[in-house]
PDB file of N, CA and C in Angstrom:
ATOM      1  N   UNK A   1     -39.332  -6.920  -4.600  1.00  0.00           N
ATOM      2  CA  UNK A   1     -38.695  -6.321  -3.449  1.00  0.00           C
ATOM      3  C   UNK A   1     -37.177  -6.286  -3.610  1.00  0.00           C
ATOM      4  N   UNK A   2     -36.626  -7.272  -4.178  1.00  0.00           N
ATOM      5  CA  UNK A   2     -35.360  -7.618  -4.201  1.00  0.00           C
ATOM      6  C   UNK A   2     -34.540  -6.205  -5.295  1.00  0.00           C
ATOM      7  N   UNK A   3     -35.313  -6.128  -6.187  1.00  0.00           N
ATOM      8  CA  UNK A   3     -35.181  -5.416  -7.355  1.00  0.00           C
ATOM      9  C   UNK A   3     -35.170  -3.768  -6.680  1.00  0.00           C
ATOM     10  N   UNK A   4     -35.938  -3.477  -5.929  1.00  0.00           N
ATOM     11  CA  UNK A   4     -36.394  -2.168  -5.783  1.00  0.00           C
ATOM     12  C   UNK A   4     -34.839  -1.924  -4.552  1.00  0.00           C
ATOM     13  N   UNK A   5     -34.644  -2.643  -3.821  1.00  0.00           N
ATOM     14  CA  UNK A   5     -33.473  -3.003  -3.222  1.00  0.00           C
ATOM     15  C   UNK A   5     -32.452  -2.902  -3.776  1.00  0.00           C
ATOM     16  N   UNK A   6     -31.788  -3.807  -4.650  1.00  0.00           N
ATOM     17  CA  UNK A   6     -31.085  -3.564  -5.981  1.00  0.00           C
ATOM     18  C   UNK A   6     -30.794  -1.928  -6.463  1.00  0.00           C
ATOM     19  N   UNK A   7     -32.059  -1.395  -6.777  1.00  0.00           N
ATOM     20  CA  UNK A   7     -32.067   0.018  -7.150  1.00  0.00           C
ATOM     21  C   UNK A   7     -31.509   0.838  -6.197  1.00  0.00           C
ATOM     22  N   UNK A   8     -32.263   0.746  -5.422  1.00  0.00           N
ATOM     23  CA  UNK A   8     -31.898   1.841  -4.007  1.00  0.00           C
ATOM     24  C   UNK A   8     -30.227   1.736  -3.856  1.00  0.00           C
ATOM     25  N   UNK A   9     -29.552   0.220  -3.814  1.00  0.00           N
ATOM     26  CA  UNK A   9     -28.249  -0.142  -3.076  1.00  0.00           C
ATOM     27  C   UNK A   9     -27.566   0.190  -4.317  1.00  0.00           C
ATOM     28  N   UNK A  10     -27.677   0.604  -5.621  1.00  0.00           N
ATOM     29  CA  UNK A  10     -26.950   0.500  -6.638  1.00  0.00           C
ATOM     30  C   UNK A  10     -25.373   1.965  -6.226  1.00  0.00           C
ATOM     31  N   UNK A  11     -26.041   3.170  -6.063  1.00  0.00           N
ATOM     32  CA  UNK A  11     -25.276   4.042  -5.836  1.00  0.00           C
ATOM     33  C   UNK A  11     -23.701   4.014  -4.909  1.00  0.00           C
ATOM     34  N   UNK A  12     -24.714   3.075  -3.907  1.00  0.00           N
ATOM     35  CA  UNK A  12     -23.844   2.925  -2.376  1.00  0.00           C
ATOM     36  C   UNK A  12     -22.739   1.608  -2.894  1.00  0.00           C
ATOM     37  N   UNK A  13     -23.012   0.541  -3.986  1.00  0.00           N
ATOM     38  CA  UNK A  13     -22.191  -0.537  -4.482  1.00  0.00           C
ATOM     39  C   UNK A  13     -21.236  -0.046  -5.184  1.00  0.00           C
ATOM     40  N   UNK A  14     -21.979   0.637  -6.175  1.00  0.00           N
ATOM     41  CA  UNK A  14     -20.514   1.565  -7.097  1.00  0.00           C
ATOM     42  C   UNK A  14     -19.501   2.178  -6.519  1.00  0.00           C
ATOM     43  N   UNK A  15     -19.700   3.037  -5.387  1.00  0.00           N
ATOM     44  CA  UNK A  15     -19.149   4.030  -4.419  1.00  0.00           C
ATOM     45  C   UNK A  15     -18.230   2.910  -3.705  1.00  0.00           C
ATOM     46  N   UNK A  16     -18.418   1.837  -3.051  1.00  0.00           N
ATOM     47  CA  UNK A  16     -17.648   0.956  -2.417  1.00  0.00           C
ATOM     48  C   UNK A  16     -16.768   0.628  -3.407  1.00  0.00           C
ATOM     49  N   UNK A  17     -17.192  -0.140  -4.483  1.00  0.00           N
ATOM     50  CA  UNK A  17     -16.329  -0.949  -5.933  1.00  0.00           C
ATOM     51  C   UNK A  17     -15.005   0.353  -5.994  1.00  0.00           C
ATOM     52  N   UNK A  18     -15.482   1.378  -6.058  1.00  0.00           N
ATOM     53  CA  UNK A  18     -14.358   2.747  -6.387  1.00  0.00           C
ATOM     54  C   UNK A  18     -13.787   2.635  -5.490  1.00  0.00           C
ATOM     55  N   UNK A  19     -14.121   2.870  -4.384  1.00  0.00           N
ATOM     56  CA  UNK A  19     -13.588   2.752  -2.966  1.00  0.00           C
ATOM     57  C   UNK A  19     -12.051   1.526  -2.888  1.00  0.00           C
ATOM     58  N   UNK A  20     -12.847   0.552  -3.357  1.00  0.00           N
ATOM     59  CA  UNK A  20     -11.704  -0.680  -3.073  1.00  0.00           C
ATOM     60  C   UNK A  20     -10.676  -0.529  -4.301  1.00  0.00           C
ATOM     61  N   UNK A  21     -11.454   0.073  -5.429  1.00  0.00           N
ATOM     62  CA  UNK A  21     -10.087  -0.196  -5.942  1.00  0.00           C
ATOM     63  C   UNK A  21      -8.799   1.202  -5.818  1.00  0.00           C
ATOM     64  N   UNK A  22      -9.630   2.049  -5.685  1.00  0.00           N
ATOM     65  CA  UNK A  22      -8.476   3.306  -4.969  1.00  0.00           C
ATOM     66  C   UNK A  22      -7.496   2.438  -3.882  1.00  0.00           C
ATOM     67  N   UNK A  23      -8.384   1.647  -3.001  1.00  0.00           N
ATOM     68  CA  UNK A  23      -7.667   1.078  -1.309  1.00  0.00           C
ATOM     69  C   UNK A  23      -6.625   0.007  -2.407  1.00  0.00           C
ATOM     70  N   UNK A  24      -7.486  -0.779  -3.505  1.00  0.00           N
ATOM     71  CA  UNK A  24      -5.761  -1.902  -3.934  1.00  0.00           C
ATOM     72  C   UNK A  24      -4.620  -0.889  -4.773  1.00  0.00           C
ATOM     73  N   UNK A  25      -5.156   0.189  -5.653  1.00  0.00           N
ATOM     74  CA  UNK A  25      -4.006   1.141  -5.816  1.00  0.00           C
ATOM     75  C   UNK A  25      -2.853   1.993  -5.006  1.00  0.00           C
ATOM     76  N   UNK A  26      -3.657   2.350  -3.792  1.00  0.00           N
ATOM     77  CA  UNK A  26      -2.928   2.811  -2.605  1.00  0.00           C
ATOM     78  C   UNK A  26      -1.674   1.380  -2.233  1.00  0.00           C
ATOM     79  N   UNK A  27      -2.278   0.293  -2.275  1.00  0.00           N
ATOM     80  CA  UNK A  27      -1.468  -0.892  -1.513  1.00  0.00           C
ATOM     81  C   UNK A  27      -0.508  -1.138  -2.856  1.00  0.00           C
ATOM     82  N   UNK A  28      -1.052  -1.158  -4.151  1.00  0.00           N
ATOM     83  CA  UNK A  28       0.486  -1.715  -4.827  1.00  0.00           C
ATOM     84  C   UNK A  28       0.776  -0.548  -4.846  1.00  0.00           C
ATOM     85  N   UNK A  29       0.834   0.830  -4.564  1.00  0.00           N
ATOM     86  CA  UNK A  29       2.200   1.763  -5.007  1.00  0.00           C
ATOM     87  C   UNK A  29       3.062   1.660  -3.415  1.00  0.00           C
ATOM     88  N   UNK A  30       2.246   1.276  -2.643  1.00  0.00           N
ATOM     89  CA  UNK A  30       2.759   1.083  -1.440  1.00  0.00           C
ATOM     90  C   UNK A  30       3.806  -0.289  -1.637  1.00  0.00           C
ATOM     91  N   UNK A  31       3.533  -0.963  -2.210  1.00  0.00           N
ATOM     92  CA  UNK A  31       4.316  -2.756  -2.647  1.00  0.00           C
ATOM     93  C   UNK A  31       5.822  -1.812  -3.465  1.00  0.00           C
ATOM     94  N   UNK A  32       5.442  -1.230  -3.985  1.00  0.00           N
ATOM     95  CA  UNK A  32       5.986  -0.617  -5.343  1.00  0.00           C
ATOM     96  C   UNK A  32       7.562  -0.106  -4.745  1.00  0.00           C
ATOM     97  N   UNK A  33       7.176   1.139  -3.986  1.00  0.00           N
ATOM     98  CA  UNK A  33       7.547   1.923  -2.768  1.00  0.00           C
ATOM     99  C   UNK A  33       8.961   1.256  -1.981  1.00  0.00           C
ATOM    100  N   UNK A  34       8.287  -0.117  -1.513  1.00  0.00           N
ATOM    101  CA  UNK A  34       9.036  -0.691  -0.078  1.00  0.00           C
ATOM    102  C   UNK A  34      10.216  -1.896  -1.097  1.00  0.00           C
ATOM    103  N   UNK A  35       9.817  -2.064  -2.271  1.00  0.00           N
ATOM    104  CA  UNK A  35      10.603  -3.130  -3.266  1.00  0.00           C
ATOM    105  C   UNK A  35      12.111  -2.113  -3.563  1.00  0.00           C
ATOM    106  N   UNK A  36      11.308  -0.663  -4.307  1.00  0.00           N
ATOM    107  CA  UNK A  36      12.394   0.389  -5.029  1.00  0.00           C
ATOM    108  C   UNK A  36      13.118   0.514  -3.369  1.00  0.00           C
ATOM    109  N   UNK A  37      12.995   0.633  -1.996  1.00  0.00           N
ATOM    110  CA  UNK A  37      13.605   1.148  -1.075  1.00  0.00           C
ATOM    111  C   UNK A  37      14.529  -0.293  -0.762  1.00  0.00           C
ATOM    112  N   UNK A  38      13.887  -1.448  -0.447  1.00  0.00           N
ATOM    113  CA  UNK A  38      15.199  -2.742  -0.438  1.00  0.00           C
ATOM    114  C   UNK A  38      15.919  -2.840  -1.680  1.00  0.00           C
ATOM    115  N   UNK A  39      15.524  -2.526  -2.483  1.00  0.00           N
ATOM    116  CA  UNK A  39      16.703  -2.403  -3.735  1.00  0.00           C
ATOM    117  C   UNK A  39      18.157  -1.256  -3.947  1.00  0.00           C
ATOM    118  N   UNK A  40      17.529  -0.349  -2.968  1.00  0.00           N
ATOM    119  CA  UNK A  40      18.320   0.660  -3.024  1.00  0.00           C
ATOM    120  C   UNK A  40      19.551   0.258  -1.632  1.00  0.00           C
ATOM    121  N   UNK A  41      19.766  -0.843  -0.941  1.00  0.00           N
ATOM    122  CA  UNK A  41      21.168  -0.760  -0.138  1.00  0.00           C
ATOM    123  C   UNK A  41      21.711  -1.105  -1.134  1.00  0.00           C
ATOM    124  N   UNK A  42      21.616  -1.830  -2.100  1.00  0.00           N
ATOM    125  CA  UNK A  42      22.695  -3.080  -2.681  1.00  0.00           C
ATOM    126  C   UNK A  42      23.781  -1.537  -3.875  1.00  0.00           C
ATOM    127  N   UNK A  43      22.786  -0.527  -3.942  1.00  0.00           N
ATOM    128  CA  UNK A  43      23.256   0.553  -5.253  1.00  0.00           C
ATOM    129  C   UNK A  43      24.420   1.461  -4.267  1.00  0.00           C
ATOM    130  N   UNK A  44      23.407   1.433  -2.842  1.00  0.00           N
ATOM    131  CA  UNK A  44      24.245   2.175  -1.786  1.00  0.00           C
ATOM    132  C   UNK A  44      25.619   1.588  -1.161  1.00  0.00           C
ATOM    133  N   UNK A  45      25.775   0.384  -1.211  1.00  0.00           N
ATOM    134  CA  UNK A  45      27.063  -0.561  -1.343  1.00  0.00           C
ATOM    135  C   UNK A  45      27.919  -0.483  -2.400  1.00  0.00           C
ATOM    136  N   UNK A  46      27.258  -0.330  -3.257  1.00  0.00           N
ATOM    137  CA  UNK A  46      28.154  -0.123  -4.793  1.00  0.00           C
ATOM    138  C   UNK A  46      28.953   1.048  -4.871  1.00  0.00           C
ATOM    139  N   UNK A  47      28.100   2.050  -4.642  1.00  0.00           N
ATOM    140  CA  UNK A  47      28.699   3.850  -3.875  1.00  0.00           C
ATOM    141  C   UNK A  47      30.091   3.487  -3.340  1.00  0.00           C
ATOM    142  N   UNK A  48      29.569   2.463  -2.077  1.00  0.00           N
ATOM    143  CA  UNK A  48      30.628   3.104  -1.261  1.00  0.00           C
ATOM    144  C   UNK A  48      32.079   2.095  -1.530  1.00  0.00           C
ATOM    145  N   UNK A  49      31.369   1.068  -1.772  1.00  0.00           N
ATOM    146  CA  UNK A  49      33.191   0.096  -2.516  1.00  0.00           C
ATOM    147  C   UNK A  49      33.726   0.849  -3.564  1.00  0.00           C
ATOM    148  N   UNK A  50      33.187   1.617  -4.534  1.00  0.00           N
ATOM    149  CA  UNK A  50      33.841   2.306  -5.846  1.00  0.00           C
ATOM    150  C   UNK A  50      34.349   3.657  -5.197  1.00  0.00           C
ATOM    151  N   UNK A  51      33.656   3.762  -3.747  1.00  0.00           N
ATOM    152  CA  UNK A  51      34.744   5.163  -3.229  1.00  0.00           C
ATOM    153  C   UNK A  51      33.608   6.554  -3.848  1.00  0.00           C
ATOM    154  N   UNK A  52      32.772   6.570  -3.988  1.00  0.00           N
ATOM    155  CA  UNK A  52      31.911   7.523  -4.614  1.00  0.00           C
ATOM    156  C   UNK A  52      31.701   8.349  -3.422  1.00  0.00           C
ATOM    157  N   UNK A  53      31.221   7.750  -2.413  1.00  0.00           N
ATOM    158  CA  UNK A  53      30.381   8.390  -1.299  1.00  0.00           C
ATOM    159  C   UNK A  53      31.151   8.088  -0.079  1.00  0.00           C
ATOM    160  N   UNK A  54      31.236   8.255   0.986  1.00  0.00           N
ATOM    161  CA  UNK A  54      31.869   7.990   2.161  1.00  0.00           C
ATOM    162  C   UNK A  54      31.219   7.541   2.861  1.00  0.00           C
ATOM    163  N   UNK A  55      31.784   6.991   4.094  1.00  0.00           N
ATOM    164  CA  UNK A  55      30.842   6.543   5.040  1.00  0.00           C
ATOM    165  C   UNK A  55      29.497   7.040   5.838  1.00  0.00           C
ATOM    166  N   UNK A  56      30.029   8.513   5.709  1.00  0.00           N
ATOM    167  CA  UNK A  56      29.064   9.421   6.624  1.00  0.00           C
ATOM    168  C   UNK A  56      28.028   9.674   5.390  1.00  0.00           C
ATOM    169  N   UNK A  57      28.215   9.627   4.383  1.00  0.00           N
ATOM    170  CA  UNK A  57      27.379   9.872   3.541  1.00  0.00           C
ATOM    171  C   UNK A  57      26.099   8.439   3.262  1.00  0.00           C
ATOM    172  N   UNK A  58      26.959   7.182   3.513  1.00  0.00           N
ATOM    173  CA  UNK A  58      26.387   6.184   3.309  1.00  0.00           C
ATOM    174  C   UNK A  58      25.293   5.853   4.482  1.00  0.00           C
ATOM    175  N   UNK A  59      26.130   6.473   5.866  1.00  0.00           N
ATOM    176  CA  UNK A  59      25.206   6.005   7.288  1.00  0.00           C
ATOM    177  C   UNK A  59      23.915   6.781   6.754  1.00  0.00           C
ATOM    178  N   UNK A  60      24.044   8.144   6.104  1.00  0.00           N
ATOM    179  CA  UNK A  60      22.458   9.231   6.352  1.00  0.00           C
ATOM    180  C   UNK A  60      21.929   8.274   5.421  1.00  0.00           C
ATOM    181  N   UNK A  61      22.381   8.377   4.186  1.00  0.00           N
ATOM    182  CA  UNK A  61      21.564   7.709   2.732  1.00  0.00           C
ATOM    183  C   UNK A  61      20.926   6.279   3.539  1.00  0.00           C
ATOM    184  N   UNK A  62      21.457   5.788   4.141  1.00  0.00           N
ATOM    185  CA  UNK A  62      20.825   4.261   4.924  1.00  0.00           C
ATOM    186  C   UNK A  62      19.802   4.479   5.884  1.00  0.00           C
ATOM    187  N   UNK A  63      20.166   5.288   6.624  1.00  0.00           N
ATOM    188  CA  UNK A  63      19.512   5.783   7.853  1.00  0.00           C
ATOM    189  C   UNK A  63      18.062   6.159   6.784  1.00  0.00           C
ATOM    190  N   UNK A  64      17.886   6.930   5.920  1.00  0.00           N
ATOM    191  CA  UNK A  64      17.099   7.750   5.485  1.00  0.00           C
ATOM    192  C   UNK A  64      16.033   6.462   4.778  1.00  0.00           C
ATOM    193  N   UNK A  65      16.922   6.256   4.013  1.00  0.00           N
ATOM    194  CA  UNK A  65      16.328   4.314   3.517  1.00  0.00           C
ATOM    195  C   UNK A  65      15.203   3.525   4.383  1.00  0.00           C
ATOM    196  N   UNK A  66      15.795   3.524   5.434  1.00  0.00           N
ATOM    197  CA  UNK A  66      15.329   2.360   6.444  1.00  0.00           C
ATOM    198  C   UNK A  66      13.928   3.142   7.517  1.00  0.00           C
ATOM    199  N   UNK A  67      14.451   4.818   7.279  1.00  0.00           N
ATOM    200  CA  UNK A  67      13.057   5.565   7.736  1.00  0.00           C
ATOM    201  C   UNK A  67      11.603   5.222   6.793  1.00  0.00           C
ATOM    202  N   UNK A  68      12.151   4.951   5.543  1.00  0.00           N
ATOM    203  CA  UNK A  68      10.698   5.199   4.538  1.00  0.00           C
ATOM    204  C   UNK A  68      10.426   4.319   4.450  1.00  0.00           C
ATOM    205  N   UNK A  69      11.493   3.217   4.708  1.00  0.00           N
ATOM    206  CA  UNK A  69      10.801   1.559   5.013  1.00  0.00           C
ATOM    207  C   UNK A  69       9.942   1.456   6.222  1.00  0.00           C
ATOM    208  N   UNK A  70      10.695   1.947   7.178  1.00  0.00           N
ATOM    209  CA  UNK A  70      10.036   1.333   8.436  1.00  0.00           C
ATOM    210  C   UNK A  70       8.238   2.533   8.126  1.00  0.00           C
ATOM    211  N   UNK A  71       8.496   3.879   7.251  1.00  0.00           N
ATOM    212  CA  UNK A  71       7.290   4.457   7.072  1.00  0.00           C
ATOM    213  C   UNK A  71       6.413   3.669   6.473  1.00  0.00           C
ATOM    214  N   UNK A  72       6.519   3.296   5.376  1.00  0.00           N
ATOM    215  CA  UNK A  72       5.738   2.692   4.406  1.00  0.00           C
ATOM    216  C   UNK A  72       5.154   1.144   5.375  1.00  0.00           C
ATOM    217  N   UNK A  73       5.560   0.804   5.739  1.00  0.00           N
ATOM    218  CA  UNK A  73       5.835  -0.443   6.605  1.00  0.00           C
ATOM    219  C   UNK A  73       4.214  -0.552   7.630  1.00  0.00           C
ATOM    220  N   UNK A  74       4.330   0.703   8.077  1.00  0.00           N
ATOM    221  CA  UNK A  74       3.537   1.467   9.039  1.00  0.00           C
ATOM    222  C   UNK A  74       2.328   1.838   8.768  1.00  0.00           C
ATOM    223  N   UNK A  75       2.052   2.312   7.307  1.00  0.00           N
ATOM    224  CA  UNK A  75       1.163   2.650   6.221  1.00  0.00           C
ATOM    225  C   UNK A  75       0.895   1.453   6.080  1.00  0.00           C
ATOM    226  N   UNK A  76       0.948   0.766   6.247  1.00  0.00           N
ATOM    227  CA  UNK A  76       0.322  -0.731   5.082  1.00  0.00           C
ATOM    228  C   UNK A  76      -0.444  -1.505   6.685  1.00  0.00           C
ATOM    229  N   UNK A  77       0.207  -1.618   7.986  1.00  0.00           N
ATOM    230  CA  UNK A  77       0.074  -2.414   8.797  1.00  0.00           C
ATOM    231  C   UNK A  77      -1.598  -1.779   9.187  1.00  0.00           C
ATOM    232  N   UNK A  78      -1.473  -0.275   9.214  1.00  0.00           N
ATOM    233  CA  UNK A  78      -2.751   0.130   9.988  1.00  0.00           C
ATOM    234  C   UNK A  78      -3.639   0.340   8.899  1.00  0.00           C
ATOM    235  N   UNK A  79      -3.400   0.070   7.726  1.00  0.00           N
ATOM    236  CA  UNK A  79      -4.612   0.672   6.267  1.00  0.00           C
ATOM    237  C   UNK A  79      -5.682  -0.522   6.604  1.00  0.00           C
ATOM    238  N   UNK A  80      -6.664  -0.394   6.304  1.00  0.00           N
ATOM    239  CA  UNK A  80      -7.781  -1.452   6.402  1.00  0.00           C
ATOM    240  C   UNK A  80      -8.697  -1.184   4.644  1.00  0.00           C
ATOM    241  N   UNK A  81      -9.095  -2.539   4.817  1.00  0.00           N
ATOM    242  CA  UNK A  81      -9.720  -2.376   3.619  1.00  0.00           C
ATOM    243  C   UNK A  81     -11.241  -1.517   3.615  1.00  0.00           C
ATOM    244  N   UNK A  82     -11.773  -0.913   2.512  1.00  0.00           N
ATOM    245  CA  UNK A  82     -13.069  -0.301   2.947  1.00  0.00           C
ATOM    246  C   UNK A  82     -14.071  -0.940   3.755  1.00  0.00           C
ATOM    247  N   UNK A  83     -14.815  -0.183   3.973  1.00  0.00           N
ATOM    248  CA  UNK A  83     -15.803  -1.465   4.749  1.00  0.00           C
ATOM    249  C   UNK A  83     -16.714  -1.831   4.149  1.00  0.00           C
ATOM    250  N   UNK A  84     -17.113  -1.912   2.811  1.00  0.00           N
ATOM    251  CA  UNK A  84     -17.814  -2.675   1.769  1.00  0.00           C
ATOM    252  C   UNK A  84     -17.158  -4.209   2.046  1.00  0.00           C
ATOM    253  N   UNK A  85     -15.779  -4.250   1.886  1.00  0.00           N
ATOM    254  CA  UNK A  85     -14.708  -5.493   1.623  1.00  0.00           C
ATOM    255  C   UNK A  85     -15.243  -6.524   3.102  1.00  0.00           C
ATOM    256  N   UNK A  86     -15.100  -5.643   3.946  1.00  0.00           N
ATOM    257  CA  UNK A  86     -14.909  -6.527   5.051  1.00  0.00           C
ATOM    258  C   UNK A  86     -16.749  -6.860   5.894  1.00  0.00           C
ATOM    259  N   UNK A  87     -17.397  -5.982   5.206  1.00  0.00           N
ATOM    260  CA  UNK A  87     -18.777  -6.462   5.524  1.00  0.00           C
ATOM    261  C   UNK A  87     -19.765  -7.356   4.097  1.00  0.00           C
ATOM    262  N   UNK A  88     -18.503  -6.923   2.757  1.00  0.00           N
ATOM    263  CA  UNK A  88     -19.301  -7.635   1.738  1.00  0.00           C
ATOM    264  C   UNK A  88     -18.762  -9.440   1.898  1.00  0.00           C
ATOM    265  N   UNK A  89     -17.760  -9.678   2.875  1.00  0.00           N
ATOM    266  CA  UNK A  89     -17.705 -10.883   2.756  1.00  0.00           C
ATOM    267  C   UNK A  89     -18.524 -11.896   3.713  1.00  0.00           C
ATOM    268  N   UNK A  90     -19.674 -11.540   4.720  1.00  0.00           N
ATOM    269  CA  UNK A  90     -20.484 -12.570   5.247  1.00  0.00           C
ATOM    270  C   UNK A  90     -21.904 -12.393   4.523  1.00  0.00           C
ATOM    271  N   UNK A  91     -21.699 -10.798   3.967  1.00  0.00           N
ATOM    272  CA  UNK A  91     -23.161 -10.514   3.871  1.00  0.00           C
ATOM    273  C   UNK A  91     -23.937 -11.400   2.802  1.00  0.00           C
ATOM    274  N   UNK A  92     -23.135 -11.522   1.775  1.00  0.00           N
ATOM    275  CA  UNK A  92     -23.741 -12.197   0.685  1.00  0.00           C
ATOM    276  C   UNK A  92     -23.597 -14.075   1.234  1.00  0.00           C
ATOM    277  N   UNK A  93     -24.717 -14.146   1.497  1.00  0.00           N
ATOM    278  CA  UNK A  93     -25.516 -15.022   1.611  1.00  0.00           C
ATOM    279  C   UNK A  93     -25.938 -16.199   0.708  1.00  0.00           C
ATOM    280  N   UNK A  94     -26.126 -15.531  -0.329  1.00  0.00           N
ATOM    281  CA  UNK A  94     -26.844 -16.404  -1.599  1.00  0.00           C
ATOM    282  C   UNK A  94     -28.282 -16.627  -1.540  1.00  0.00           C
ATOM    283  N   UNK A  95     -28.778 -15.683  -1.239  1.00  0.00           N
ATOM    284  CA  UNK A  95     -30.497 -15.454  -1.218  1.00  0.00           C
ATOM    285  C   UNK A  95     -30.476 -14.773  -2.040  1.00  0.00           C
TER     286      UNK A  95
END
């Protein structure tokens, strides 16, 4: 019984396994994303002490910064993991 079970659930396991790892690729380019955007005031400070850029140039470039943070930010809070993840962790039992 277990086996014929096995068979049947094989399609629907693979499909989840893909599933989750698309959902952890989505989350590190998302990690990836929000690291390259806090790295970028310290380059945007550098701009503006060497006189490159001006202030008004520095407020948008910041302003614009702190939008894709607070975006990305937003993306990550409401993403959920598939629901293989969050129903494969009571289901297995050990029967």
């Amino acid at each position: 019984m277990f086996l014929l079970d096995d068979i049947l659930l094989a399609p629907i396991k693979g499909l989840a396994v893909i599933c989750q790892k698309v959902h952890e690729a989505a989350q590190g380019d998302l990690e990836k994303q929000e690291k390259d955007i806090l790295a970028a005031p310290a380059e945007l400070h550098q701009l503006l002490d060497a006189g490159r850029i001006g202030d008004d140039d520095f407020n948008v470039r910041e302003g614009a910064l702190l939008d894709r943070l607070e975006t990305c930010q937003e993306v990550r809070s409401t993403s959920r993991p598939p629901a293989s993840e969050e129903a494969g962790q009571g289901s297995d039992n050990g029967m």
